[in-house]
N, C-alpha and C. Protein backbone atom coordinates (compact mmCIF):
# COMPACT_ATOMS: atom_id res chain seq x y z
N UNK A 1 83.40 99.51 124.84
CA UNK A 1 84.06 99.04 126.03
C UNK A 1 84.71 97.67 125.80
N UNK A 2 83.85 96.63 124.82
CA UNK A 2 84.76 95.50 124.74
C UNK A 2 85.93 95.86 123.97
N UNK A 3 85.69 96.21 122.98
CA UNK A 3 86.66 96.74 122.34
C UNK A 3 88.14 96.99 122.53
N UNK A 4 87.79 98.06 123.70
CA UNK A 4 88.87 98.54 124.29
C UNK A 4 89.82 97.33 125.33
N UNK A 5 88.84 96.73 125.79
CA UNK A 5 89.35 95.83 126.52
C UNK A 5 90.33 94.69 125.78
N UNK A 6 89.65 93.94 124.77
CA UNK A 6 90.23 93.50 123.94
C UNK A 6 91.46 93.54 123.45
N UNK A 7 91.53 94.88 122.89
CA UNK A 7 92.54 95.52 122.59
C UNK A 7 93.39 95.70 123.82
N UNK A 8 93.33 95.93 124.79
CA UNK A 8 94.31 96.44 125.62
C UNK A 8 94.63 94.56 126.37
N UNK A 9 93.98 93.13 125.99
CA UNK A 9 94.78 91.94 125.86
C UNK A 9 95.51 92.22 125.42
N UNK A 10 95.00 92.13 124.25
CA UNK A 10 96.05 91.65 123.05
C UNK A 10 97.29 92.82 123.12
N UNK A 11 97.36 93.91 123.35
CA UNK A 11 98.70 94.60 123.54
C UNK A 11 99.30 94.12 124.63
N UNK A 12 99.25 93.35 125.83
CA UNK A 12 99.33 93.23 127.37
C UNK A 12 99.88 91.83 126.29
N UNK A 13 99.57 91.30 125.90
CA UNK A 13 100.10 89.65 125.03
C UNK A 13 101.36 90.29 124.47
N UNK A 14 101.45 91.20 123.37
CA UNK A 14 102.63 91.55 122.39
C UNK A 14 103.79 91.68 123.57
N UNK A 15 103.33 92.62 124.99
CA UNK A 15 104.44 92.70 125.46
C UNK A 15 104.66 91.77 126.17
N UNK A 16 104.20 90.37 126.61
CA UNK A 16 104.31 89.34 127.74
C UNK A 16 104.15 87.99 126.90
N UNK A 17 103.71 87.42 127.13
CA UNK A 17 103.98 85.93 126.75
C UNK A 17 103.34 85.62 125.08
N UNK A 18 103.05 86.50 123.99
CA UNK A 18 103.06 86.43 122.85
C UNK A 18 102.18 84.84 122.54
N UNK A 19 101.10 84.51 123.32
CA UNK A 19 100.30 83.44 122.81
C UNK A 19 100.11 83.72 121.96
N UNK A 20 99.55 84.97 121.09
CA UNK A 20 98.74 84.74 119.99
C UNK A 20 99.48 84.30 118.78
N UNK A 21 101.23 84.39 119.22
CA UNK A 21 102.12 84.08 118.08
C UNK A 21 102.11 82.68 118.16
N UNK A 22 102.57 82.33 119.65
CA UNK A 22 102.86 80.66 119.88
C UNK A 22 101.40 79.89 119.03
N UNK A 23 99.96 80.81 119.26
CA UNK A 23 98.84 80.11 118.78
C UNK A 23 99.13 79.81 117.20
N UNK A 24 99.76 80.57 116.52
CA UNK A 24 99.77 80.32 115.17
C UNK A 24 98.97 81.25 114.83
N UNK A 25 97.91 82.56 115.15
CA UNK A 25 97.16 83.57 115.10
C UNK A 25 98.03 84.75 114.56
N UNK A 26 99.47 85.04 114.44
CA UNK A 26 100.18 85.89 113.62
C UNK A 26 101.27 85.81 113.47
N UNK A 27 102.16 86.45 112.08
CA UNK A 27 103.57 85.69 112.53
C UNK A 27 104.42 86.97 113.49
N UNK A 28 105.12 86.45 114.00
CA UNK A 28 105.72 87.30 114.84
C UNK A 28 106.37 88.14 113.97
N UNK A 29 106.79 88.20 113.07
CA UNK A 29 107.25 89.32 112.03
C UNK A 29 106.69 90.76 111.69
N UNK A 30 105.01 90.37 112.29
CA UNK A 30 104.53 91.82 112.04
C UNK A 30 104.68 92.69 113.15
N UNK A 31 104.53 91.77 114.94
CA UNK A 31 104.94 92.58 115.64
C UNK A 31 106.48 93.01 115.96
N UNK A 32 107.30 92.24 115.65
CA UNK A 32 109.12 92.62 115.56
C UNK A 32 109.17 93.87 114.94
N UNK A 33 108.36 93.78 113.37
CA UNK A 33 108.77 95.24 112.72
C UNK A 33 108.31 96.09 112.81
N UNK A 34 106.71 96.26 112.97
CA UNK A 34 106.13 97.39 113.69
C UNK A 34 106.69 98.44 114.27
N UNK A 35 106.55 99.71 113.58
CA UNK A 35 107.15 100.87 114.18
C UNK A 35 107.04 101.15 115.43
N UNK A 36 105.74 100.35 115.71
CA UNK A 36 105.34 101.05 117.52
C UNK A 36 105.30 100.43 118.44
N UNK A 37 106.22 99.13 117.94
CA UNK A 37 106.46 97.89 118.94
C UNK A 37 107.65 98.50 119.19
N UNK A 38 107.74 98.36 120.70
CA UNK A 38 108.72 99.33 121.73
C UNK A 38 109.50 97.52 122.88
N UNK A 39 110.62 97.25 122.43
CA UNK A 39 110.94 95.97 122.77
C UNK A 39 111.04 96.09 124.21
N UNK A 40 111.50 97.64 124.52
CA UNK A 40 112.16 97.97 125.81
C UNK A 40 111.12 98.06 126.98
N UNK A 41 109.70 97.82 126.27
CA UNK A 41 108.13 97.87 127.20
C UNK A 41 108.13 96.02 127.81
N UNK A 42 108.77 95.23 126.82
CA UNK A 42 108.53 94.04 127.26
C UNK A 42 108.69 93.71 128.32
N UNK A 43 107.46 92.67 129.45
CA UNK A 43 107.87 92.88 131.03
C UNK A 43 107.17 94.15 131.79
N UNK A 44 106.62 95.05 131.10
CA UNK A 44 106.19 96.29 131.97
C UNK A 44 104.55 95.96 132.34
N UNK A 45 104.41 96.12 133.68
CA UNK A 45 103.25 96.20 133.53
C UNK A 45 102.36 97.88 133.58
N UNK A 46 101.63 97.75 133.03
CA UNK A 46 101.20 99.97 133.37
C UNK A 46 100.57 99.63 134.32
N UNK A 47 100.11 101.12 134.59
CA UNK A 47 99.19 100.78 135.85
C UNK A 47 97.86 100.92 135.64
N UNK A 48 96.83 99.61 136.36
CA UNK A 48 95.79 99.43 136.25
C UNK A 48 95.69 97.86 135.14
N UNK A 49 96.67 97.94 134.53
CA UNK A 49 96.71 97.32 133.14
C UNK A 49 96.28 97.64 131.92
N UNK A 50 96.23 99.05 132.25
CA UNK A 50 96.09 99.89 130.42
C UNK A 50 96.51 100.41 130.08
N UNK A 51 97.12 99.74 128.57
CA UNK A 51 97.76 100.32 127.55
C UNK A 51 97.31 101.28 126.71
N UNK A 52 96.09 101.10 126.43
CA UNK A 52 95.86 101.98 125.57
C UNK A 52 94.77 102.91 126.17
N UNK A 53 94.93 103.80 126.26
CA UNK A 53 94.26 104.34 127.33
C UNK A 53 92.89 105.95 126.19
N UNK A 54 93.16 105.93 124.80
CA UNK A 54 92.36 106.19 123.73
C UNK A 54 92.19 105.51 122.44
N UNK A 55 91.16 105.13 122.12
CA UNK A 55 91.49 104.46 121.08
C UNK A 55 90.24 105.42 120.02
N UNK A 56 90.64 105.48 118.68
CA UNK A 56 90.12 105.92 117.70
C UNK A 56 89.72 104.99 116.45
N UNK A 57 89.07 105.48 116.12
CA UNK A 57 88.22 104.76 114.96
C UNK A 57 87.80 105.65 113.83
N UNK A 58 88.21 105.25 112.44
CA UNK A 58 87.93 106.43 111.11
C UNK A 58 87.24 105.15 110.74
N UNK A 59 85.89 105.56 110.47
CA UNK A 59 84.66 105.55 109.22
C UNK A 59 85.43 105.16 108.16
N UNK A 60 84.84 104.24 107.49
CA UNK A 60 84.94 104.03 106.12
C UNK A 60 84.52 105.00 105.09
N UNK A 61 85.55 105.60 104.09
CA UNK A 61 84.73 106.28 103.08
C UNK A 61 83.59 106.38 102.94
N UNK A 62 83.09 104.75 102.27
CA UNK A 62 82.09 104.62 101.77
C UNK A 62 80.60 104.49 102.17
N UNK A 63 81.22 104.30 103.70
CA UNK A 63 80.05 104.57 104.53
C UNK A 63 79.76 104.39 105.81
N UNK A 64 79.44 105.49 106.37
CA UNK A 64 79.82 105.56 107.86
C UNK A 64 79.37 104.69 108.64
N UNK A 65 78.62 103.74 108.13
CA UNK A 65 77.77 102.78 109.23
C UNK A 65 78.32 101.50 108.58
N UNK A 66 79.64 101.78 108.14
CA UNK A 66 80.23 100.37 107.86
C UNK A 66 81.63 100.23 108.40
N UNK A 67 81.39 99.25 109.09
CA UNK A 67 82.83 99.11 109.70
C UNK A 67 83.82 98.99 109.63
N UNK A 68 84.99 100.19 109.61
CA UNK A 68 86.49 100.08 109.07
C UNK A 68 87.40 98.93 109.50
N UNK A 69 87.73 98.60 107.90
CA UNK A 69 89.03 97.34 108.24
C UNK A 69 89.92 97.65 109.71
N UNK A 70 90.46 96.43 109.74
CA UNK A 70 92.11 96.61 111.27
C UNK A 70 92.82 97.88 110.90
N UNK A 71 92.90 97.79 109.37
CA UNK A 71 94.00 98.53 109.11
C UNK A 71 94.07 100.12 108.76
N UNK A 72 92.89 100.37 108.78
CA UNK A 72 92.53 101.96 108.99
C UNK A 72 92.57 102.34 110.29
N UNK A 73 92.60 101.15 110.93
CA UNK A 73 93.03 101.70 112.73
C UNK A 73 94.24 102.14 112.99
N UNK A 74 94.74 103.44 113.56
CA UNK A 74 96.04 103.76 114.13
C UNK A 74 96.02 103.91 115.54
N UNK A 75 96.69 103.25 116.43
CA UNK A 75 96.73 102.82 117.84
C UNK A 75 98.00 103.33 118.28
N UNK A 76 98.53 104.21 119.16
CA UNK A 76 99.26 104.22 119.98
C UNK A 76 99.17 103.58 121.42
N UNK A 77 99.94 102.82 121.66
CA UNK A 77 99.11 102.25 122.74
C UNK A 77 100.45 102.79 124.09
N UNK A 78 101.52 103.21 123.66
CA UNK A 78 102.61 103.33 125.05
C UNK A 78 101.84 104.67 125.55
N UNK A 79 101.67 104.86 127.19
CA UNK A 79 101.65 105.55 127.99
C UNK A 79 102.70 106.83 127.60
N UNK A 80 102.15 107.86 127.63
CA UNK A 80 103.02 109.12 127.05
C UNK A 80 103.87 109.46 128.22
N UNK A 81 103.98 109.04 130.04
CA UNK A 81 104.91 109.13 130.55
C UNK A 81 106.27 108.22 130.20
N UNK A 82 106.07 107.28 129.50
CA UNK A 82 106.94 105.87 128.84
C UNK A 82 107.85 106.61 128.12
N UNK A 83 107.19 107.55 127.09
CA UNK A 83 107.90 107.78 126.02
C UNK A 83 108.95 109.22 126.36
């Protein structure tokens, strides 16, 4: 549950006021090029305020009770009426 919550900031940030860039926390280059950064969402709010409304998680190979890097995460986070 935090998790999710978390996550559904920090996407609610990419599309609105981008602190975590102004913080110095990423360069804005990764979210500009990002395939699934959708510019035309910027300004939207969904309803309720969730973006991501499933989120998934793959196990590490090496062992299931170890926690997969960011980057084995794949997130869709736009509302499938959006798209």
């Amino acid at each position: 549950m935090q998790r999710a919550a978390a996550l559904n900031l920090f996407i609610d940030d990419c599309y609105h006021g981008q602190k975590f860039i102004k913080d110095g926390l990423m360069p804005a280059s990764i979210i500009a090029t990002s395939k699934n950064f959708r510019p035309n969402v910027c300004g939207i709010k969904p309803p309720l305020g969730t973006w991501a409304h499933v989120c998934e998680e793959k196990a590490n190979e090496k062992s299931a009770a170890t926690v997969a890097p960011l980057t084995s995460f794949r997130i869709t986070a736009i509302p499938l009426e959006w798209r």
